[in-house]
N, C-alpha and C. Protein backbone atom coordinates (compact mmCIF):
# COMPACT_ATOMS: atom_id res chain seq x y z
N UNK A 1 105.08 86.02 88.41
CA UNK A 1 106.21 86.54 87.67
C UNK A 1 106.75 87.78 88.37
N UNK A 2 108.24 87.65 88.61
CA UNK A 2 108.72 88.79 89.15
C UNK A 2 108.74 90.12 88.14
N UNK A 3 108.88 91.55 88.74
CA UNK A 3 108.55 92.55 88.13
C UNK A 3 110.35 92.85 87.68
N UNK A 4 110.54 93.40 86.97
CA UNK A 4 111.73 93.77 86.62
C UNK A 4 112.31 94.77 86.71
N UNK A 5 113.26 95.32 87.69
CA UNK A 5 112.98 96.91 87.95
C UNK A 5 114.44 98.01 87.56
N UNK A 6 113.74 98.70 86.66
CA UNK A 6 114.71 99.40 85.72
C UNK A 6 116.19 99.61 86.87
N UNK A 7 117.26 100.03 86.56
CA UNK A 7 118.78 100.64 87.46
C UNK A 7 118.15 101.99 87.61
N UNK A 8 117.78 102.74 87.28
CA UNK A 8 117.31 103.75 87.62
C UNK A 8 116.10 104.39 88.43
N UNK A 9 115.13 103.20 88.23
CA UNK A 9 114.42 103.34 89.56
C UNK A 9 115.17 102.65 91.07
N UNK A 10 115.90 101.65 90.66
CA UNK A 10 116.91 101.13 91.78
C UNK A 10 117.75 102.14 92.32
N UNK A 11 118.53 102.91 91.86
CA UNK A 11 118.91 104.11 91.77
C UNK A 11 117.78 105.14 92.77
N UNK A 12 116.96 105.43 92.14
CA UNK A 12 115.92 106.46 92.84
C UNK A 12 115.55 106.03 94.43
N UNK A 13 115.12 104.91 94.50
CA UNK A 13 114.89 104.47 95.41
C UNK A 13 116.13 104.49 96.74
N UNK A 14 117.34 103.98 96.12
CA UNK A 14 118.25 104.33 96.80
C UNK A 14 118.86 105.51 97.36
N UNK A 15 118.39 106.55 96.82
CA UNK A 15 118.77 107.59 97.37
C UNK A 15 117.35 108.15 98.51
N UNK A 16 116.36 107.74 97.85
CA UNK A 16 114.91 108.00 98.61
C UNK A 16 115.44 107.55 99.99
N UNK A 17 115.76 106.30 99.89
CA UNK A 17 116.34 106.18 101.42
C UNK A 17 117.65 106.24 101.96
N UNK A 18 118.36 106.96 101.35
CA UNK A 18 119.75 107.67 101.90
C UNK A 18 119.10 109.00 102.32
N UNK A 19 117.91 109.56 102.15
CA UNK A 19 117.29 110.65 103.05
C UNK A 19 116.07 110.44 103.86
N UNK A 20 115.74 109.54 103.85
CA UNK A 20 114.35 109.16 104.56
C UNK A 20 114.54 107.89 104.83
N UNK A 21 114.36 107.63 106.27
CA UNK A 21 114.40 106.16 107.14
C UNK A 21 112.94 105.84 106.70
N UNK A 22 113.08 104.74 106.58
CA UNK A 22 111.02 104.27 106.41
C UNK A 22 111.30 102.86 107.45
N UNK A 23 112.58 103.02 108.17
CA UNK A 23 112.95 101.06 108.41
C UNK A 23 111.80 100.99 109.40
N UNK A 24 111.39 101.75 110.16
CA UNK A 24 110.31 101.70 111.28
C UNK A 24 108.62 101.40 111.09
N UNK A 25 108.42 101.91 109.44
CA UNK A 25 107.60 101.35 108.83
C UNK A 25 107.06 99.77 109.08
N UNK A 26 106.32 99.26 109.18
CA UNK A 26 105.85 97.92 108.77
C UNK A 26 106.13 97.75 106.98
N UNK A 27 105.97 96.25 106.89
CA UNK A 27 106.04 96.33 105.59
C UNK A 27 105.43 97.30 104.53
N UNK A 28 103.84 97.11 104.48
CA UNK A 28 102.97 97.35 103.23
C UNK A 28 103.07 98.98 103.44
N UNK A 29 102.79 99.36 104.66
CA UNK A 29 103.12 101.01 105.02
C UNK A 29 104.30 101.20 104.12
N UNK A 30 105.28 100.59 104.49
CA UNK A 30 106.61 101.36 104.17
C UNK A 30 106.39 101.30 102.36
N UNK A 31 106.25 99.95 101.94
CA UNK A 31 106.02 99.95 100.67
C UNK A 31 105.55 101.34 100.03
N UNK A 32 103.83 101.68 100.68
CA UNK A 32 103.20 102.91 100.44
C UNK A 32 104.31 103.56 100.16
N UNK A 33 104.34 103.91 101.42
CA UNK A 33 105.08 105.57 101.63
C UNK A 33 106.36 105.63 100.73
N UNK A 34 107.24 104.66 100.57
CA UNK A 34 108.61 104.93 99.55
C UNK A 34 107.84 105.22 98.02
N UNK A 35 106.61 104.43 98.19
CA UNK A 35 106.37 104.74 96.03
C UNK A 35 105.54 105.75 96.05
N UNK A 36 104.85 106.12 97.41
CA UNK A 36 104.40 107.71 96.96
C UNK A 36 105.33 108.78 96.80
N UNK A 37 106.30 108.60 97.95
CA UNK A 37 107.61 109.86 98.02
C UNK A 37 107.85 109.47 96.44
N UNK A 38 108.68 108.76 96.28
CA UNK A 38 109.17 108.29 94.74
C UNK A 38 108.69 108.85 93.91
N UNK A 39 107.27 108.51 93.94
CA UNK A 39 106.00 109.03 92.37
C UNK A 39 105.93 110.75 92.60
N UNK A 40 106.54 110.81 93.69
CA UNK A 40 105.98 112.82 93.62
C UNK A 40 107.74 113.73 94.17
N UNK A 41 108.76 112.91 94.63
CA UNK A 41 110.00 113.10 95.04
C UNK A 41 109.28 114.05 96.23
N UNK A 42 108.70 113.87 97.07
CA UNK A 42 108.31 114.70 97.66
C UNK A 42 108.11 113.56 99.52
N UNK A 43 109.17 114.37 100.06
CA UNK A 43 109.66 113.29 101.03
C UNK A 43 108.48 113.73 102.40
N UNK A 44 107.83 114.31 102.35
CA UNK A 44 106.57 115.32 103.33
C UNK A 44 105.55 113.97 103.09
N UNK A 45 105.40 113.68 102.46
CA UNK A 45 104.35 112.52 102.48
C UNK A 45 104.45 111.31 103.76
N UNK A 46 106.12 111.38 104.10
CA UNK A 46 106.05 110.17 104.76
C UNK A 46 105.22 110.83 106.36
N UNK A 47 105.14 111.93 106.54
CA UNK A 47 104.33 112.08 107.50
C UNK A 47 103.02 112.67 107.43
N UNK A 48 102.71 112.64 106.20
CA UNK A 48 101.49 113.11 105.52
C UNK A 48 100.28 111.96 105.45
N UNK A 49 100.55 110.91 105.41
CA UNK A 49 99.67 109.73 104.87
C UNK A 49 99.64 109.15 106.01
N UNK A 50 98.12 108.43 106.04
CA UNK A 50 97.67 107.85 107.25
C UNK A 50 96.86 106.85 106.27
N UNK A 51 97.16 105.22 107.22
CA UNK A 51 97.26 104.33 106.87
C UNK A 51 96.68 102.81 108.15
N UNK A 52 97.03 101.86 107.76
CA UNK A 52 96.68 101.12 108.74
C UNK A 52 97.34 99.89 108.55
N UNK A 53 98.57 99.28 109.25
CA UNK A 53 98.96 97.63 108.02
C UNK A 53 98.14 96.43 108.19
N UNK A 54 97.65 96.86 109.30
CA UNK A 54 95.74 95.56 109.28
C UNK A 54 94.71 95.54 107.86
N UNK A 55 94.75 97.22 107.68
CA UNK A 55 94.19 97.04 106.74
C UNK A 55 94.83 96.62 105.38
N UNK A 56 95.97 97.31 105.33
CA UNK A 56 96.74 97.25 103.87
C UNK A 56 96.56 95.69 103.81
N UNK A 57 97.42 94.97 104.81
CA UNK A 57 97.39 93.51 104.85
C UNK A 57 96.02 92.39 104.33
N UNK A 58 95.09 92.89 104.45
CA UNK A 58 93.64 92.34 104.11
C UNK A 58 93.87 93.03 102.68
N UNK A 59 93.25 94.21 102.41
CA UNK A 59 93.54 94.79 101.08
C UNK A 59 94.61 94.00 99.53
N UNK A 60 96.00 93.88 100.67
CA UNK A 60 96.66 93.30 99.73
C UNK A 60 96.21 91.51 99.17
N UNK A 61 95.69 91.16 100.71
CA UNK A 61 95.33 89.41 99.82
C UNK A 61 94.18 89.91 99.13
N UNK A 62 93.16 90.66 98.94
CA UNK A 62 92.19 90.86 98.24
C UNK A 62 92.62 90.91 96.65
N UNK A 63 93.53 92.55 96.96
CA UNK A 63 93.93 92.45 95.43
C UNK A 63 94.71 91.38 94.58
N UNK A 64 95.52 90.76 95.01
CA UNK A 64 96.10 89.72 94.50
C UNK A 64 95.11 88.21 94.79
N UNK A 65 94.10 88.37 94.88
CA UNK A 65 93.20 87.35 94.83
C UNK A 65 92.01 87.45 93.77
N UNK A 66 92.45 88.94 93.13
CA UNK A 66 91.50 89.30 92.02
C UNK A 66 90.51 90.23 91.86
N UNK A 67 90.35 90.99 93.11
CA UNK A 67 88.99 92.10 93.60
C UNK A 67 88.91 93.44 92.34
N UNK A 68 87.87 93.82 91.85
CA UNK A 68 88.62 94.72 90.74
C UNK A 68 88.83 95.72 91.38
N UNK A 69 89.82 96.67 91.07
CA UNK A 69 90.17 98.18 91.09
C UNK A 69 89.29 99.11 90.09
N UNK A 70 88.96 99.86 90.72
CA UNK A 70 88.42 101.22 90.20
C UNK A 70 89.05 102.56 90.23
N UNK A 71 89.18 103.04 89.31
CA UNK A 71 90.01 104.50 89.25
C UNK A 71 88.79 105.73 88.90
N UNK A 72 89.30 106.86 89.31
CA UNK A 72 88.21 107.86 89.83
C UNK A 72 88.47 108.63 87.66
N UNK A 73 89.85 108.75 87.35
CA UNK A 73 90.10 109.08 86.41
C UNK A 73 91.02 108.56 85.60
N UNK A 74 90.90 108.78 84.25
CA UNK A 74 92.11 107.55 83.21
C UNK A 74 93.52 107.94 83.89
N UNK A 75 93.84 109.08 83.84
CA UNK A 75 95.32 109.36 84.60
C UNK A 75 95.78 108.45 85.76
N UNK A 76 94.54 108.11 86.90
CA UNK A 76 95.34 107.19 87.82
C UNK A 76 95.12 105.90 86.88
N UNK A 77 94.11 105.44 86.37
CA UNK A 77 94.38 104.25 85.67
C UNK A 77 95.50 103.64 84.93
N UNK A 78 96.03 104.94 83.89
CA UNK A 78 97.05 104.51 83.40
C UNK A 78 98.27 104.82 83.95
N UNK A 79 98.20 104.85 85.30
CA UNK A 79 99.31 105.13 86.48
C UNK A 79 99.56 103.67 86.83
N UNK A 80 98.54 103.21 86.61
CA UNK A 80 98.43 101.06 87.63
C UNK A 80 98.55 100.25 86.50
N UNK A 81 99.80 99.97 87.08
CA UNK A 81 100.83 98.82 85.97
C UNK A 81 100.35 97.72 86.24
N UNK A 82 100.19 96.85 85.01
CA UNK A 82 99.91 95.03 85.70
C UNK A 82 98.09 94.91 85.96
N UNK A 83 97.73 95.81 85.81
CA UNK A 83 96.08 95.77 86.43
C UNK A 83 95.49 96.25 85.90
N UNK A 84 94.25 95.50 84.88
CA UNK A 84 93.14 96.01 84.35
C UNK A 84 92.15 97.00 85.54
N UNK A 85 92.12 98.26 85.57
CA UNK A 85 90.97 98.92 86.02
C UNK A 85 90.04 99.48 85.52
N UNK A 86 88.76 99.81 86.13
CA UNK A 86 87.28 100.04 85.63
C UNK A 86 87.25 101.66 85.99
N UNK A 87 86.83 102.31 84.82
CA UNK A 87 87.36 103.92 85.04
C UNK A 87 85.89 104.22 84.18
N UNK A 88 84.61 104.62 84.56
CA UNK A 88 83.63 105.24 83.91
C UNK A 88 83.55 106.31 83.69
N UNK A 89 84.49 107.27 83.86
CA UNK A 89 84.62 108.93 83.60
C UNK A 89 83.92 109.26 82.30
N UNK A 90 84.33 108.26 81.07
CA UNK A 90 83.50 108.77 80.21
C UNK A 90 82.59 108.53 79.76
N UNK A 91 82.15 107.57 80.12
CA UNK A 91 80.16 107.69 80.38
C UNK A 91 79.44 107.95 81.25
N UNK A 92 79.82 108.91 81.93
CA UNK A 92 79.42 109.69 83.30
C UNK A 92 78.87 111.21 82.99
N UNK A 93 77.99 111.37 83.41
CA UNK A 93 77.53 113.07 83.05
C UNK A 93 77.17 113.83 84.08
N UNK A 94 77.21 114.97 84.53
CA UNK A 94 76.96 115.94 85.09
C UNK A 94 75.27 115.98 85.05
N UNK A 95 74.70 116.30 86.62
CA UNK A 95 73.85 116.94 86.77
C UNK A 95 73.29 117.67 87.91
N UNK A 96 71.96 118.47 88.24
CA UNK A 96 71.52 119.41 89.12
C UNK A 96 72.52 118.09 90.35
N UNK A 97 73.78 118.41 90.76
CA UNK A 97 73.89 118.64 92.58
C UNK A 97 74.93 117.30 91.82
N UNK A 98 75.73 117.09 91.12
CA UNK A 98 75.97 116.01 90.82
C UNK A 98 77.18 116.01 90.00
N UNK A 99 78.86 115.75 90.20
CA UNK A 99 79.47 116.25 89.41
C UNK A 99 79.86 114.59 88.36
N UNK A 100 80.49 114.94 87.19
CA UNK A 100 80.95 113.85 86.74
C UNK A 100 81.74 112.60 87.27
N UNK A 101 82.42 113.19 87.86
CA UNK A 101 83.33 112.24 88.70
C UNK A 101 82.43 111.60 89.61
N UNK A 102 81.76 112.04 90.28
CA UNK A 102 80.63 111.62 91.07
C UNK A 102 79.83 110.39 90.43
N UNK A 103 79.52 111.19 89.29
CA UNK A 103 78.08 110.01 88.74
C UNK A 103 79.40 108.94 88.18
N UNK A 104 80.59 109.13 87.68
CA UNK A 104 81.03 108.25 87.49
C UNK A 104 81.59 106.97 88.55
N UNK A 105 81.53 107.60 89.61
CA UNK A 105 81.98 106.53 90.77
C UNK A 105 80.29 105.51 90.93
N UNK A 106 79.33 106.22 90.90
CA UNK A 106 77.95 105.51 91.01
C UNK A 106 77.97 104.49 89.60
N UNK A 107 78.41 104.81 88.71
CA UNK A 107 78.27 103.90 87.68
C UNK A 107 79.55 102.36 87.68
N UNK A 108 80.37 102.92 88.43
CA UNK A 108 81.49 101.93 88.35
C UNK A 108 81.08 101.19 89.48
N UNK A 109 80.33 101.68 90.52
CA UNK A 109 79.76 100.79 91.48
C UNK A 109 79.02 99.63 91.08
N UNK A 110 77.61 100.45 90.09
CA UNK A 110 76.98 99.30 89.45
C UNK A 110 77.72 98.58 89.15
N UNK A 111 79.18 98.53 88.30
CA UNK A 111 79.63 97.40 87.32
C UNK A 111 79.94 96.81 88.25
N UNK A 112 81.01 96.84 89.32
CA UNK A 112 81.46 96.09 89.97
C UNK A 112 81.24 95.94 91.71
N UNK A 113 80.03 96.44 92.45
CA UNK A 113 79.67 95.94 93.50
C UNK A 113 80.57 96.12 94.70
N UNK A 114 80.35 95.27 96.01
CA UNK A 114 81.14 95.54 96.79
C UNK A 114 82.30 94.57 96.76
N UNK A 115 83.55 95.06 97.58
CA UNK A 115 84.90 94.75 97.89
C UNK A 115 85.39 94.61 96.55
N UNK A 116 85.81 95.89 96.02
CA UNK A 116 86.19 96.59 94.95
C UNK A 116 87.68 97.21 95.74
N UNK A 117 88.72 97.68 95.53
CA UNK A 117 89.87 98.69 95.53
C UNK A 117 89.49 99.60 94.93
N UNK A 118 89.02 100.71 95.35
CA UNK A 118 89.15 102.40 95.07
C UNK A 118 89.96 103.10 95.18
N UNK A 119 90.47 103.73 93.60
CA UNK A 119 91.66 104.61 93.84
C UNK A 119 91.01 105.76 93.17
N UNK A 120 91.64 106.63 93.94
CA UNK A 120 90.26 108.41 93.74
C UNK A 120 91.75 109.28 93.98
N UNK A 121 92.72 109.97 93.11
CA UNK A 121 93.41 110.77 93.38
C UNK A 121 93.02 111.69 92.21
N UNK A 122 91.70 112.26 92.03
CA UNK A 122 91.65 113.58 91.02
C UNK A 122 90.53 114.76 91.64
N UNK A 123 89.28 113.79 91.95
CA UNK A 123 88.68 114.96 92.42
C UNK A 123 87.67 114.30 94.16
N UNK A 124 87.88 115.41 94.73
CA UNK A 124 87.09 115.41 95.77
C UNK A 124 86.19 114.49 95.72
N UNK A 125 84.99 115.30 94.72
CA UNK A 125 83.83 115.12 94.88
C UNK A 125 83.64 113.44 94.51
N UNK A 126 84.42 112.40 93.86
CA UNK A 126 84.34 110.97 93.96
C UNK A 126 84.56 110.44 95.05
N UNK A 127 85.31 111.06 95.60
CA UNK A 127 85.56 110.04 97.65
C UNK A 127 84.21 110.65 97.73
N UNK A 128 83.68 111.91 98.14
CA UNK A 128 82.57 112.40 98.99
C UNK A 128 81.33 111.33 97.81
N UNK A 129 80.97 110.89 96.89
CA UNK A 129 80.34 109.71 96.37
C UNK A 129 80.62 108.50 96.88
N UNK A 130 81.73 108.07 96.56
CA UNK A 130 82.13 106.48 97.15
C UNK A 130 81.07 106.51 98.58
N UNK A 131 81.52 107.71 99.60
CA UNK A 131 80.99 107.62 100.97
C UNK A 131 79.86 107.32 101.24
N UNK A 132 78.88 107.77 100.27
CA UNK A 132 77.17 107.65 100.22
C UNK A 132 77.02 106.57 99.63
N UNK A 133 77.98 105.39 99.70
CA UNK A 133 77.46 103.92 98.79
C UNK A 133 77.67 103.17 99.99
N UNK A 134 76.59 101.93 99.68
CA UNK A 134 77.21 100.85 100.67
C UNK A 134 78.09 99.97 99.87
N UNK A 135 79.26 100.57 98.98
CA UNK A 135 80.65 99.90 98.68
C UNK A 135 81.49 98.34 99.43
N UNK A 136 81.45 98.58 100.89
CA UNK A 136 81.80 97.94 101.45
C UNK A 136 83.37 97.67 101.04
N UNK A 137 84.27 98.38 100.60
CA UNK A 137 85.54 98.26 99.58
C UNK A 137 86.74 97.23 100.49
N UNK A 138 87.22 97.07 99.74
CA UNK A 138 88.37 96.03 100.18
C UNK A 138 89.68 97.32 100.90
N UNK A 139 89.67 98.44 99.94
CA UNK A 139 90.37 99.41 100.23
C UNK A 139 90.09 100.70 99.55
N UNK A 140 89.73 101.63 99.83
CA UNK A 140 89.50 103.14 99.38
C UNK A 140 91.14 103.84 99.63
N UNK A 141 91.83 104.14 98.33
CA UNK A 141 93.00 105.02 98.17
C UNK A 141 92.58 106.16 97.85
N UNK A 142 91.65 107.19 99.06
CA UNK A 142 91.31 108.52 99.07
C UNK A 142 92.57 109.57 99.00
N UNK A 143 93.25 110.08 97.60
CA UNK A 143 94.57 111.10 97.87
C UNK A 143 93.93 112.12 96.62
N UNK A 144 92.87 112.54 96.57
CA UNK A 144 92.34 113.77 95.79
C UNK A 144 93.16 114.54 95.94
N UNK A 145 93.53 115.68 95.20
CA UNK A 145 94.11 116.86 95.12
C UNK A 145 93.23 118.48 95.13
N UNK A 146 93.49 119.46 95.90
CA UNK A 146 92.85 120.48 95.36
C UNK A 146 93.00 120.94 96.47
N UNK A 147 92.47 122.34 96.36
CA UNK A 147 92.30 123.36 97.41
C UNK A 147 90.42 123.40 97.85
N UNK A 148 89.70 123.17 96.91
CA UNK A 148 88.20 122.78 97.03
C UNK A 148 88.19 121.21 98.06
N UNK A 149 87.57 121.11 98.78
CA UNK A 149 86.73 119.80 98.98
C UNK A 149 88.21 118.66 99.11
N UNK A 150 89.26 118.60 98.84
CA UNK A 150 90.05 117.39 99.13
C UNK A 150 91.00 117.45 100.81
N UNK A 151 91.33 118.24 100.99
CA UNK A 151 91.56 117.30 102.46
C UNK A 151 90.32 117.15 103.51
N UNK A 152 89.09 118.20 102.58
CA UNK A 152 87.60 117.56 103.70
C UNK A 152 87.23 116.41 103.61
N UNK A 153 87.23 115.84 102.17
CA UNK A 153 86.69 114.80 101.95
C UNK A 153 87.69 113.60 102.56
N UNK A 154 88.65 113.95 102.38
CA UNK A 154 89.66 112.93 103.02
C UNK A 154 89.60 112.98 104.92
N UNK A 155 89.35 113.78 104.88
CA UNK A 155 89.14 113.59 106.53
C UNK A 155 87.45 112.77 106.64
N UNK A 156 87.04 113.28 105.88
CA UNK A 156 85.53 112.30 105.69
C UNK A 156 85.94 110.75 105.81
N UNK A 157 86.84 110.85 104.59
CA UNK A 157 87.54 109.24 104.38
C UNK A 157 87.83 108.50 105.77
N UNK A 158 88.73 109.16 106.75
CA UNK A 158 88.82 108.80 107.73
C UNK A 158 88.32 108.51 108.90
N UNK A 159 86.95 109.86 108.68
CA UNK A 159 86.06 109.53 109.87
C UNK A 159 85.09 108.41 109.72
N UNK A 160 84.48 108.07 108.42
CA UNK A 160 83.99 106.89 108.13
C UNK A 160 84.38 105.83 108.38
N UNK A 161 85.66 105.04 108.93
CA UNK A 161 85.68 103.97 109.04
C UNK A 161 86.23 102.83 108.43
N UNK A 162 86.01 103.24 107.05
CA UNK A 162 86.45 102.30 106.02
C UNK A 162 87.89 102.22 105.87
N UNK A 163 88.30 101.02 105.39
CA UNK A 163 89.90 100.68 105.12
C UNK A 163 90.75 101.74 103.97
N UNK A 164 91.17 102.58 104.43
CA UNK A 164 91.64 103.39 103.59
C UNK A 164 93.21 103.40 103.85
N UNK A 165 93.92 104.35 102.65
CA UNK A 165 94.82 105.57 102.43
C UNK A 165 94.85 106.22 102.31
N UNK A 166 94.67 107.37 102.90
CA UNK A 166 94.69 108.83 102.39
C UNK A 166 95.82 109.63 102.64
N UNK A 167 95.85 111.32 102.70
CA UNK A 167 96.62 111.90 103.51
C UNK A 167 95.98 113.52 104.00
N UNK A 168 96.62 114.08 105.16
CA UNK A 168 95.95 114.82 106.13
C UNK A 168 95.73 116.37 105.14
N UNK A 169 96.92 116.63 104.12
CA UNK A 169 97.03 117.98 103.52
C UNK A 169 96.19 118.05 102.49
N UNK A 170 96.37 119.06 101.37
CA UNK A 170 95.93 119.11 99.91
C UNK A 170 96.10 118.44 98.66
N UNK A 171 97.49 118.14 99.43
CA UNK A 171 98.18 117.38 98.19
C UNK A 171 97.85 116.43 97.83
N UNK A 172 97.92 115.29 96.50
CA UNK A 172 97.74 114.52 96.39
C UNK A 172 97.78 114.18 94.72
N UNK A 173 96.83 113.52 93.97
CA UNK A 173 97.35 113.33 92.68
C UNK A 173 97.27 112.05 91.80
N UNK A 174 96.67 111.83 90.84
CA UNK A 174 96.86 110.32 89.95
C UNK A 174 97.64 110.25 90.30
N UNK A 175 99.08 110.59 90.57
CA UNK A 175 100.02 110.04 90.23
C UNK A 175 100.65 109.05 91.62
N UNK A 176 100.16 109.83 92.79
CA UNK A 176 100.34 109.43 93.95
C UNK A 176 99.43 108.59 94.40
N UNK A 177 98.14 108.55 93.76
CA UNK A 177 97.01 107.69 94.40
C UNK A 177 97.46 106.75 93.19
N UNK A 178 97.82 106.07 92.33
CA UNK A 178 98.32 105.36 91.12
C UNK A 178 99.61 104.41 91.85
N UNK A 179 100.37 105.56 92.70
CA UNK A 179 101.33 104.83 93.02
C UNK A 179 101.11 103.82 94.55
N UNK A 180 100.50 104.80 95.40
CA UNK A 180 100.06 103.45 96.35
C UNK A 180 99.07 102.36 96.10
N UNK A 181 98.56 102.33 94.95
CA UNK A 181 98.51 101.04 94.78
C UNK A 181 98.99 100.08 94.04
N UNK A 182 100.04 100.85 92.84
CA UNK A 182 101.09 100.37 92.65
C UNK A 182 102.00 99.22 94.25
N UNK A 183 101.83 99.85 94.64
CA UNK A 183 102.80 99.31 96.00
C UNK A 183 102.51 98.10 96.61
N UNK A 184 100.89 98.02 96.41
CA UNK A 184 100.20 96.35 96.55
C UNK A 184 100.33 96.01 95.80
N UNK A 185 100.43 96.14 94.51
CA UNK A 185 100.78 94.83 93.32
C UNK A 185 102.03 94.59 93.35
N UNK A 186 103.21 95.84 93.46
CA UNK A 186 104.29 94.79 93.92
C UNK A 186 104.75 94.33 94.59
N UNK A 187 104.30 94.11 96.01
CA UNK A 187 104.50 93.45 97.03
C UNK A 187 104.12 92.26 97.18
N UNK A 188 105.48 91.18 97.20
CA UNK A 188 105.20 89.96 97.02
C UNK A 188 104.13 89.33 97.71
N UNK A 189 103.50 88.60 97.41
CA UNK A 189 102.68 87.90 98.16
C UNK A 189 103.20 86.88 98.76
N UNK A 190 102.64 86.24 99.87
CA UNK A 190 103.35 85.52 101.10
C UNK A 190 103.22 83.89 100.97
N UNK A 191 104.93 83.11 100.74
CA UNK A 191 103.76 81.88 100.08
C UNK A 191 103.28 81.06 100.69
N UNK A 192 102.42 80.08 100.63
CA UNK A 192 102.43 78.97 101.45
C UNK A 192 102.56 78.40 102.05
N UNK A 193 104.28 78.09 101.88
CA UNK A 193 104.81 77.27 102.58
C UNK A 193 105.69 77.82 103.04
N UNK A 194 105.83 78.06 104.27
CA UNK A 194 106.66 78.99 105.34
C UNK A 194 108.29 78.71 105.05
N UNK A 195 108.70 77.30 104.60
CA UNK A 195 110.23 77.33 104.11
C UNK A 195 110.73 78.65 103.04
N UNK A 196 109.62 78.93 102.10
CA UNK A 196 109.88 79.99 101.33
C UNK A 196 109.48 81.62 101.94
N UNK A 197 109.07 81.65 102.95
CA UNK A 197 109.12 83.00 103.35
C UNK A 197 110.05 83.64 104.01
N UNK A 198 110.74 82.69 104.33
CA UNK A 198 112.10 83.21 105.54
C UNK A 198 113.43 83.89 104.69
């Protein structure tokens, strides 16, 4: 089912790119990068976020093949339209060396195992968890926010290996880690039969 998209986000978008070229983008990149600028009007992102479309591309048949998503906090959860996600924040507790967000990423692991979608835009200290799991994720959307621990951990994100999104600064946000993966669910999926892709 196609998504239906308000005149006013048509609107937004249109002006997003009456100031910002993304045409050089690959697809799923460009996707990213227009619904993060969008979700934060904040046009610095398009050279802020580091990405991969090998990976997005795998990522995206994952998620639309059913992989669950995990959110670090309810805010990015109820940021992701169309998609039940698994958010343990509140049966997660604090302890000696151990923050909530933390134990809550270890608990959402249990539920759902590897090649999961991770979206972590609230606190640090859940990417620097995810990292110490053998997750194996379909995609880690590392965009924590803060002046503590988030562009370390995100450079962590990167030096590890794993299929990610992140970005290089401080910034970041449910709202922005909500929205790039917003950007894989609405990106059509590719069909079948090559008469309909052209």
């Amino acid at each position: 089912m196609n998504r239906v998209v308000h005149p006013i986000e048509q609107e937004s978008f249109r002006r997003l790119r009456a100031r910002l070229d993304t045409s050089h983008f690959p697809p799923l990149t460009r996707a990213v990068v227009e619904r993060v600028v969008h979700s934060a009007a904040d046009l610095e992102y398009a050279s802020d976020l580091v990405m991969d479309e090998g990976e997005l591309t795998k990522a995206h048949a994952a998620l639309h093949a059913g992989a669950p998503v995990v959110a670090d906090v309810e805010m990015v959860a109820a940021g992701i339209t169309r998609r039940e996600t698994v958010c343990r924040l509140g049966d997660a507790r604090s302890g000696p060396g151990l923050t909530r967000s933390a134990h809550a990423v270890r608990l959402a692991y249990e539920e759902v195992g590897p090649g999961a979608l991770w979206v972590i835009g609230c606190a640090p200290t859940a990417l620097e968890e995810l990292l110490t799991l053998d997750a194996s994720p379909a995609l880690v959307i590392g965009l924590p926010v803060g002046f503590v621990g988030a562009a370390e951990s995100k450079a962590a994100l990167r030096e590890s290996g794993l299929p990610a999104v992140s970005n290089v600064s401080e910034k970041g946000g449910s709202a922005v880690a909500a929205a790039a993966l917003n950007a894989l669910l609405y990106h059509p999926v590719p069909s079948e039969n090559p008469e309909e892709n052209l």
